[in-house]
C-alpha atoms as a PDB file:
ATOM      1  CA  UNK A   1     -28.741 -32.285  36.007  1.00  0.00           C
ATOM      2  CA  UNK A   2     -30.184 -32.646  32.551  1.00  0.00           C
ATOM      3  CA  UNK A   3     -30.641 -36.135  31.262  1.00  0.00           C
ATOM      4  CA  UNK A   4     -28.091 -35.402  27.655  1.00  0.00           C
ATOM      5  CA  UNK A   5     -25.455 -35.245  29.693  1.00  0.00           C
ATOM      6  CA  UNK A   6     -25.913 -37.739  31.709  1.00  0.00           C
ATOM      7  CA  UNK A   7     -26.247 -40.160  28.660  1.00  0.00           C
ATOM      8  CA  UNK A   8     -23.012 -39.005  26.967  1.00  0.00           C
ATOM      9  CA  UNK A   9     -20.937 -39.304  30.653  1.00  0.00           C
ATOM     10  CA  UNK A  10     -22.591 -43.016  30.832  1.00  0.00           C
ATOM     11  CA  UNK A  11     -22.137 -43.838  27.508  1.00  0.00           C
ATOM     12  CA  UNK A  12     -18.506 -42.625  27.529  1.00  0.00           C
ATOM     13  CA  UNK A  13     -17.722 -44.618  30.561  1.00  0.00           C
ATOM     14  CA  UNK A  14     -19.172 -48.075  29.415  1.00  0.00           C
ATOM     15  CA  UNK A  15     -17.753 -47.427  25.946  1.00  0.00           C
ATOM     16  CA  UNK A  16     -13.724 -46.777  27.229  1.00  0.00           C
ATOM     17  CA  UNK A  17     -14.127 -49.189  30.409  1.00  0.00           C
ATOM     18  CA  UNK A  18     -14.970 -51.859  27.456  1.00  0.00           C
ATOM     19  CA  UNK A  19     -12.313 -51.113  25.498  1.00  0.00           C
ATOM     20  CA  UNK A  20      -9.449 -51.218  28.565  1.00  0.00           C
ATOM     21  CA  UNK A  21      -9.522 -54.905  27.752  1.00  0.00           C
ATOM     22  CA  UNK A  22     -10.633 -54.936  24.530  1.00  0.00           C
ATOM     23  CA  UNK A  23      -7.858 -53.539  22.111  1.00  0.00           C
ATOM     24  CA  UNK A  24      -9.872 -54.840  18.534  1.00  0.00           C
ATOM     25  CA  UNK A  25     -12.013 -52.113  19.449  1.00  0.00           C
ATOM     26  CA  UNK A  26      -9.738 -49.877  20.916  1.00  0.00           C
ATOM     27  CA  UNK A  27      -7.716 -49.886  17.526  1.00  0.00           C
ATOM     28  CA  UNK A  28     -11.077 -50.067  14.927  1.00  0.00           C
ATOM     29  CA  UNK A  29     -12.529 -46.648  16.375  1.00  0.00           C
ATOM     30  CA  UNK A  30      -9.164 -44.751  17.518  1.00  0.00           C
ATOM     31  CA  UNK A  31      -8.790 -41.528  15.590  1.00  0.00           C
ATOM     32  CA  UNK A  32      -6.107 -42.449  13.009  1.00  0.00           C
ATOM     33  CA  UNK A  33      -5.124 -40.623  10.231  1.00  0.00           C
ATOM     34  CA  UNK A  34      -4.508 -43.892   7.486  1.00  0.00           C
ATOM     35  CA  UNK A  35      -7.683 -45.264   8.541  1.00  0.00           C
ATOM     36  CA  UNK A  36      -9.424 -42.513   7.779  1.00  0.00           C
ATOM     37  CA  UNK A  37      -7.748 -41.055   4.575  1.00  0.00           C
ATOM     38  CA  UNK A  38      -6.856 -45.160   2.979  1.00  0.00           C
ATOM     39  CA  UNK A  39     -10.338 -46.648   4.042  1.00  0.00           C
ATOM     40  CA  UNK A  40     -12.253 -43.882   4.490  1.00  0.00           C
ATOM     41  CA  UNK A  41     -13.443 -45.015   8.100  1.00  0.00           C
ATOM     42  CA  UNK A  42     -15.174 -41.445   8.807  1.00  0.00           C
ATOM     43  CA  UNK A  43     -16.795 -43.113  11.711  1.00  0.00           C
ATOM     44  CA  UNK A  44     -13.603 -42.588  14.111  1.00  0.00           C
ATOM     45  CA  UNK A  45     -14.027 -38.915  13.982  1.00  0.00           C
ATOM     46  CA  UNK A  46     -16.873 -38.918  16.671  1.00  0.00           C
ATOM     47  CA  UNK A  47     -16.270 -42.415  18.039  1.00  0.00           C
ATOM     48  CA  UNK A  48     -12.723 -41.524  19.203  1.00  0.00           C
ATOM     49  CA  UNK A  49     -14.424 -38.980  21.605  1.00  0.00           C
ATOM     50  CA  UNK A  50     -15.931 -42.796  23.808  1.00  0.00           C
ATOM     51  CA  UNK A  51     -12.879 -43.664  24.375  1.00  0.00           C
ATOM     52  CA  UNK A  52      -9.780 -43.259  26.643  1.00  0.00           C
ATOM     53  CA  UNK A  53      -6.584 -44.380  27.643  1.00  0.00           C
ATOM     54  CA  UNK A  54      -7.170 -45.024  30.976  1.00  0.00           C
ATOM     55  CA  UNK A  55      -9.236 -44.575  33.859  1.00  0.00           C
ATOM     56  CA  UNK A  56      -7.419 -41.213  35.029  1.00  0.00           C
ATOM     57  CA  UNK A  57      -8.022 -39.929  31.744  1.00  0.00           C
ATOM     58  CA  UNK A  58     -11.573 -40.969  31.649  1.00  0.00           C
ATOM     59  CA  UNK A  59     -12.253 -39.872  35.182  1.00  0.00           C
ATOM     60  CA  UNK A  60     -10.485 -36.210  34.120  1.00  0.00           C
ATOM     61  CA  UNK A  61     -12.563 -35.654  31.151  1.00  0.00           C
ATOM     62  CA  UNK A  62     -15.774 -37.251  32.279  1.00  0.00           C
ATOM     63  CA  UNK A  63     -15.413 -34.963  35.881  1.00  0.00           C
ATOM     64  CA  UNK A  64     -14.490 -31.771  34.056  1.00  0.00           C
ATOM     65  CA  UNK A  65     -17.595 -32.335  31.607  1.00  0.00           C
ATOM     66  CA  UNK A  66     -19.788 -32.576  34.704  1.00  0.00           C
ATOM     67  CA  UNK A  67     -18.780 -29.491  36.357  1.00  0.00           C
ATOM     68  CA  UNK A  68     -19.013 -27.037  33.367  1.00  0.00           C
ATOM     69  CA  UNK A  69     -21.618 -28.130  31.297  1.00  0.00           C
ATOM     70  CA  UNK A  70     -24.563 -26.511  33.111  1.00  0.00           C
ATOM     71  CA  UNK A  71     -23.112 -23.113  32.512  1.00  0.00           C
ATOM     72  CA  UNK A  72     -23.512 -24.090  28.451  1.00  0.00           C
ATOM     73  CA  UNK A  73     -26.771 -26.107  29.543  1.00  0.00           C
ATOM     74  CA  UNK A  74     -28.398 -22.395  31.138  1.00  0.00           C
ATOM     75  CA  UNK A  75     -26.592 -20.431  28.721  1.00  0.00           C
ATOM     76  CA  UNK A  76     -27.500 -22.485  25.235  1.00  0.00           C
ATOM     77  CA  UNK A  77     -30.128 -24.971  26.444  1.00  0.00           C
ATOM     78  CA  UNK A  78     -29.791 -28.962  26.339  1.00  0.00           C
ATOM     79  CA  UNK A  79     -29.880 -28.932  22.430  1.00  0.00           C
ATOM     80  CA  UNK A  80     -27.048 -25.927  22.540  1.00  0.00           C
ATOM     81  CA  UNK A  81     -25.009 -27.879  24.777  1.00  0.00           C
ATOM     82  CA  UNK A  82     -25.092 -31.304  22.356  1.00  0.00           C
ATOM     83  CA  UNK A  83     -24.385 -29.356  19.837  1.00  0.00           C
ATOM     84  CA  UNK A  84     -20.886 -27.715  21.394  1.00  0.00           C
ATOM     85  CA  UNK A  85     -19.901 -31.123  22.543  1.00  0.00           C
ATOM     86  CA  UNK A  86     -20.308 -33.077  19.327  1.00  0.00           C
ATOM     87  CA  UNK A  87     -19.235 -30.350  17.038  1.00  0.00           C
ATOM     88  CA  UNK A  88     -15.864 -29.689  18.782  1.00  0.00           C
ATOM     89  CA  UNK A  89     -15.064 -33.432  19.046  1.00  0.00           C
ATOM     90  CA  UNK A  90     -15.834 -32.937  15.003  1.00  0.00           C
ATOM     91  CA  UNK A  91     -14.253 -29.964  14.568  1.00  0.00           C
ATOM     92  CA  UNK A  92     -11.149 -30.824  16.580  1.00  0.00           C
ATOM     93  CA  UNK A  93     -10.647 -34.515  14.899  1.00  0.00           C
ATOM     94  CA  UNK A  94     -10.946 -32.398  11.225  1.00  0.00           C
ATOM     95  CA  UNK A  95      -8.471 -30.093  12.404  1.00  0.00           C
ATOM     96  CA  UNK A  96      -6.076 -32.795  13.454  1.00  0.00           C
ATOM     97  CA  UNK A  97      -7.193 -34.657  10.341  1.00  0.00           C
ATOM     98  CA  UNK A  98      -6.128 -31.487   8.442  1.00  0.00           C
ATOM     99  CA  UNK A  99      -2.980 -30.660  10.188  1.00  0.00           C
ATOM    100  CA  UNK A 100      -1.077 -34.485  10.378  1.00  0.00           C
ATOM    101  CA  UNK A 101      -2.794 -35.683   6.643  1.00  0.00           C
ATOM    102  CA  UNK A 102       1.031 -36.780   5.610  1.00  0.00           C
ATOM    103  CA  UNK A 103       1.444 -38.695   8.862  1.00  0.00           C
ATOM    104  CA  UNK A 104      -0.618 -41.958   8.477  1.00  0.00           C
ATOM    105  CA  UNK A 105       0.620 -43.253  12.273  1.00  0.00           C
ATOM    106  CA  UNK A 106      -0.925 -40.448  13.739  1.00  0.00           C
ATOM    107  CA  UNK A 107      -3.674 -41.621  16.194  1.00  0.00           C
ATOM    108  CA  UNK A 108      -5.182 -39.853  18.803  1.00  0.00           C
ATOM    109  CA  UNK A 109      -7.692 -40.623  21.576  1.00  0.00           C
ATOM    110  CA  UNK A 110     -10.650 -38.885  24.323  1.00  0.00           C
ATOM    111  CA  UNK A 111     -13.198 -36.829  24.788  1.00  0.00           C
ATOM    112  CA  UNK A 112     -11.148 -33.943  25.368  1.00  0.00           C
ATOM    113  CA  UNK A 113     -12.129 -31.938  22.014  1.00  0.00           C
ATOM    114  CA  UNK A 114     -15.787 -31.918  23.309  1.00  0.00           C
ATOM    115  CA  UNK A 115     -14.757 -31.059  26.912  1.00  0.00           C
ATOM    116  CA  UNK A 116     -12.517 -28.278  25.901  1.00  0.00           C
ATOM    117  CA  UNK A 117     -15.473 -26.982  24.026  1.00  0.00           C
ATOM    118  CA  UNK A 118     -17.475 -27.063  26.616  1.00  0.00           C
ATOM    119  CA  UNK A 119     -14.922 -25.715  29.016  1.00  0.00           C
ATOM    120  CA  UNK A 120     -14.442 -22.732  26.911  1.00  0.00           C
ATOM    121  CA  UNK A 121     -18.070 -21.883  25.913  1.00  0.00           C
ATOM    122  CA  UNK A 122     -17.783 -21.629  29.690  1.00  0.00           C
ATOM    123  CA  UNK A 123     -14.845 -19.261  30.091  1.00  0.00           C
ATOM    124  CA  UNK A 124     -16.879 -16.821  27.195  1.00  0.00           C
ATOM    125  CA  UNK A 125     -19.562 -16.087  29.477  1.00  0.00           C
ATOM    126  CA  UNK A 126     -17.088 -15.939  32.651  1.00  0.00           C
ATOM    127  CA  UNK A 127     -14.115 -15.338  31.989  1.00  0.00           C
ATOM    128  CA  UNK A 128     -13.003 -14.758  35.525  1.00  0.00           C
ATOM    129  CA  UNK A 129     -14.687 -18.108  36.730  1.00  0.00           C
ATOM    130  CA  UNK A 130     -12.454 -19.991  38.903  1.00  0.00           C
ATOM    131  CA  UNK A 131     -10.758 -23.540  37.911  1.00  0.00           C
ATOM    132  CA  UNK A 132      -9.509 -25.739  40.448  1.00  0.00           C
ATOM    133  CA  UNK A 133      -7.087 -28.534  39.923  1.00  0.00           C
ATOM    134  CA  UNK A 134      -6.234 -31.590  42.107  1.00  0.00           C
ATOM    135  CA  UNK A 135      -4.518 -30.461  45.345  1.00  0.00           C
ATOM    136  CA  UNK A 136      -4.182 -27.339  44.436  1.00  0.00           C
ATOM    137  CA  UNK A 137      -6.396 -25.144  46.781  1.00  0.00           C
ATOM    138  CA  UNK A 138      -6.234 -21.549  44.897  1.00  0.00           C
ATOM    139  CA  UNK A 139      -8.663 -21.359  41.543  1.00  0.00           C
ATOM    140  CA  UNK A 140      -7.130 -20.426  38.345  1.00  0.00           C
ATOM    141  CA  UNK A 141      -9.341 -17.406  36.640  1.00  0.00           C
ATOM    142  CA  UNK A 142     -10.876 -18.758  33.658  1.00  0.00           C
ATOM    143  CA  UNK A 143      -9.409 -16.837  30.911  1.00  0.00           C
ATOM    144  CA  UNK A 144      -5.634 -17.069  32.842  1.00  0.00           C
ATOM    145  CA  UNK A 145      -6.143 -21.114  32.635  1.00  0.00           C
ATOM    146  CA  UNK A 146      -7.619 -20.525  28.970  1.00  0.00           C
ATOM    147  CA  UNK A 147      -4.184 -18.694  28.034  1.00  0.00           C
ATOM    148  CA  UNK A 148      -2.359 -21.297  29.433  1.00  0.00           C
ATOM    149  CA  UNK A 149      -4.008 -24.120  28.115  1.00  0.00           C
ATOM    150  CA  UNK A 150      -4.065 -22.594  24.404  1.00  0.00           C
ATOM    151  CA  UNK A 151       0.182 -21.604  24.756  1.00  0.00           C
ATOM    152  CA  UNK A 152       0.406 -25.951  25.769  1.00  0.00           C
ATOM    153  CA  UNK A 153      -1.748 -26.984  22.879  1.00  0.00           C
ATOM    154  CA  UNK A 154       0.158 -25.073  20.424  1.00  0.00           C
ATOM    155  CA  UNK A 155       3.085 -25.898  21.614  1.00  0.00           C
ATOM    156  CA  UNK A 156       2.438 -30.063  21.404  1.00  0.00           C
ATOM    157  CA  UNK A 157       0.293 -29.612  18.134  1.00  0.00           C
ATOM    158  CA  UNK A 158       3.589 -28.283  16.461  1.00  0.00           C
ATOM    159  CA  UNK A 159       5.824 -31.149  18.147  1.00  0.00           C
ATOM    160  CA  UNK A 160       4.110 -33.902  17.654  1.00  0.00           C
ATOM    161  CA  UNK A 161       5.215 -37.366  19.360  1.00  0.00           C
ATOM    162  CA  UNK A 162       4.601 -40.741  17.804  1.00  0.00           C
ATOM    163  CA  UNK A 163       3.257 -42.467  20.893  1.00  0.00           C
ATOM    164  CA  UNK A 164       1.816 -39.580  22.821  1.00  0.00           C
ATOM    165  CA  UNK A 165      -1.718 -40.747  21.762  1.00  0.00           C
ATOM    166  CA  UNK A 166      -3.322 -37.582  23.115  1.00  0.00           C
ATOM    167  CA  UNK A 167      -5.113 -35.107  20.342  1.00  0.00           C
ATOM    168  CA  UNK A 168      -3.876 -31.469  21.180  1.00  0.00           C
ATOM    169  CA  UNK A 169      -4.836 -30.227  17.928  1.00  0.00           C
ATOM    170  CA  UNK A 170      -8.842 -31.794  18.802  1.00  0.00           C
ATOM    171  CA  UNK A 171      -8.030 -30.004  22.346  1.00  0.00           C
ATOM    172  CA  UNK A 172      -7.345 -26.502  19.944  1.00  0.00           C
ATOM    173  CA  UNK A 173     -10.115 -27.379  17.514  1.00  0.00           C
ATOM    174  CA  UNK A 174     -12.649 -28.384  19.979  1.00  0.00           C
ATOM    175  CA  UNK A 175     -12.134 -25.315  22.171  1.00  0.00           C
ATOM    176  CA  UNK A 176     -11.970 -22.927  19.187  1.00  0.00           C
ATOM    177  CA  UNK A 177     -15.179 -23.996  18.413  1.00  0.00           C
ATOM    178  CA  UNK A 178     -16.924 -23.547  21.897  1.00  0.00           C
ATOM    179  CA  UNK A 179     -15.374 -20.323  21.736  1.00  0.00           C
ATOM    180  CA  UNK A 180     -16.849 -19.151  18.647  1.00  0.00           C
ATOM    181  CA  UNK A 181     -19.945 -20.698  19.243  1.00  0.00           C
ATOM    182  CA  UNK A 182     -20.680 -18.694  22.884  1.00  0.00           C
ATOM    183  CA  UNK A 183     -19.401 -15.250  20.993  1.00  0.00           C
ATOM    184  CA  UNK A 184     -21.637 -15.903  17.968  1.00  0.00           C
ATOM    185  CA  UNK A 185     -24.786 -16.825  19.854  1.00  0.00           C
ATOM    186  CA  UNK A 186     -23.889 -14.484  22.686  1.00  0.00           C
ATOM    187  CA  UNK A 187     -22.353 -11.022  21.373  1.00  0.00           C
ATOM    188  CA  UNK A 188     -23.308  -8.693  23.728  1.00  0.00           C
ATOM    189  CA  UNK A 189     -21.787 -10.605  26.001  1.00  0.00           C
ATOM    190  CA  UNK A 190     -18.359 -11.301  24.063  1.00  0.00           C
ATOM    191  CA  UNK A 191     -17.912  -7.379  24.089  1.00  0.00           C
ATOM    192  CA  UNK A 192     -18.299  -7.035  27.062  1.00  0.00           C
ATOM    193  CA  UNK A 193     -15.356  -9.181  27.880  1.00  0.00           C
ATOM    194  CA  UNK A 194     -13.392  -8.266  25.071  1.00  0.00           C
ATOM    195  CA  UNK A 195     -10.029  -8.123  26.740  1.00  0.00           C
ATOM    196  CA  UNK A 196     -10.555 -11.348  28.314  1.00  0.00           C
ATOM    197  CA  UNK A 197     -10.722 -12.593  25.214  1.00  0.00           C
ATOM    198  CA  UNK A 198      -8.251 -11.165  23.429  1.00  0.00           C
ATOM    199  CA  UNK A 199      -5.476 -12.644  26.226  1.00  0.00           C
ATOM    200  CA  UNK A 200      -6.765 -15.996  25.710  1.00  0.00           C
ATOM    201  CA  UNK A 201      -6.019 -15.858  21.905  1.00  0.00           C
ATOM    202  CA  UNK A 202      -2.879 -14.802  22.086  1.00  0.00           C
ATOM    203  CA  UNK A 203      -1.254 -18.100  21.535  1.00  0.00           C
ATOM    204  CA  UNK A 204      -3.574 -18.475  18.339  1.00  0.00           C
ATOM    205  CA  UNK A 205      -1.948 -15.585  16.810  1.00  0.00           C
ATOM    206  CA  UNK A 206       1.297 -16.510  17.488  1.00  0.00           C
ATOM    207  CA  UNK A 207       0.559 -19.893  15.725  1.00  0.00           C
ATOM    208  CA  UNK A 208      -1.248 -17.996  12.811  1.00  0.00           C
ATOM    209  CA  UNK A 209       1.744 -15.701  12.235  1.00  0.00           C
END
């Protein structure tokens, strides 16, 4: 198991365990839009990816991040992998940044951005790679699960609820970016699953039309 991720699942855990009972630092590195845009607190755009809501959440992400990220880890190297993770947690806080700019309330926390990322930098180099979820004993192909999880993220991204406090536009920006990241550094590879790719998307170009 390499030793980056590792770090970030350790770090993530101490980080959101501390701030269950701390809510001063819950609230001062939160992803929130009038923090952000008012005082210019550009910090919260990777610190929001430390914490969660609670220890299901943390458990989710930090599990789902263990199981996929030695695909990206063979596939991209160590330094490959830190970069998918931190730049869709990026990317996915600027997109919700971009999309809810005239809605100050709007906070949003997890590492889900990077995790999605990761999960679909995954589902690029196999896209028929079976997902499992709790209890449910019959895996999920890859790219079926990466349709589905798009058509849900759209869907909440464009109904947005005050006190949902879960990022689904990070969740579409982070795994836009591990996407484009495994078909840029692996094209050959892209082409070959074309049409795998091309269902997942669908979603995306219903919400760019």
């Amino acid at each position: 198991m390499d030793t980056f991720l590792l770090i970030i699942i350790a770090a993530t855990a101490i980080i959101s365990f501390v701030a269950f009972s701390n809510r001063e630092m819950f609230e001062k590195y939160k992803f929130n839009i009038g923090a952000i845009l008012q005082r210019k607190e550009y910090v919260r755009l990777i610190s929001a990816g430390f914490l969660h809501g609670d220890m299901i959440h943390l458990l989710f992400n930090m599990m789902t991040l263990y199981f996929f990220a030695p695909i990206v880890i063979q596939a991209f190297t160590p330094i490959g992998f830190l970069v998918v993770y931190f730049g869709s947690i990026l990317l996915g806080n600027l997109f919700s940044l971009y999309l809810y700019k005239n809605q100050s309330w709007y906070s949003a926390i997890g590492a889900s951005g990077g995790v999605s990322g990761i999960l679909f930098a995954s589902i690029a180099m196999i896209p028929d790679l079976g997902i499992y979820f709790f209890f449910i004993p019959i895996a999920i192909p890859g790219y079926i699960f990466g349709l589905a999880y798009f058509a849900y993220s759209v869907y909440m991204m464009l109904n947005p609820r005050e006190n949902d406090n879960i990022g689904h536009a990070a969740h579409l920006g982070g795994a836009f970016f591990g996407l484009v990241f495994a078909v840029a550094l692996q094209p050959e590879r892209a082409i070959e699953n074309a049409l795998y790719l091309a269902i997942m998307a669908l979603p995306l170009i219903y919400m760019s039309y």
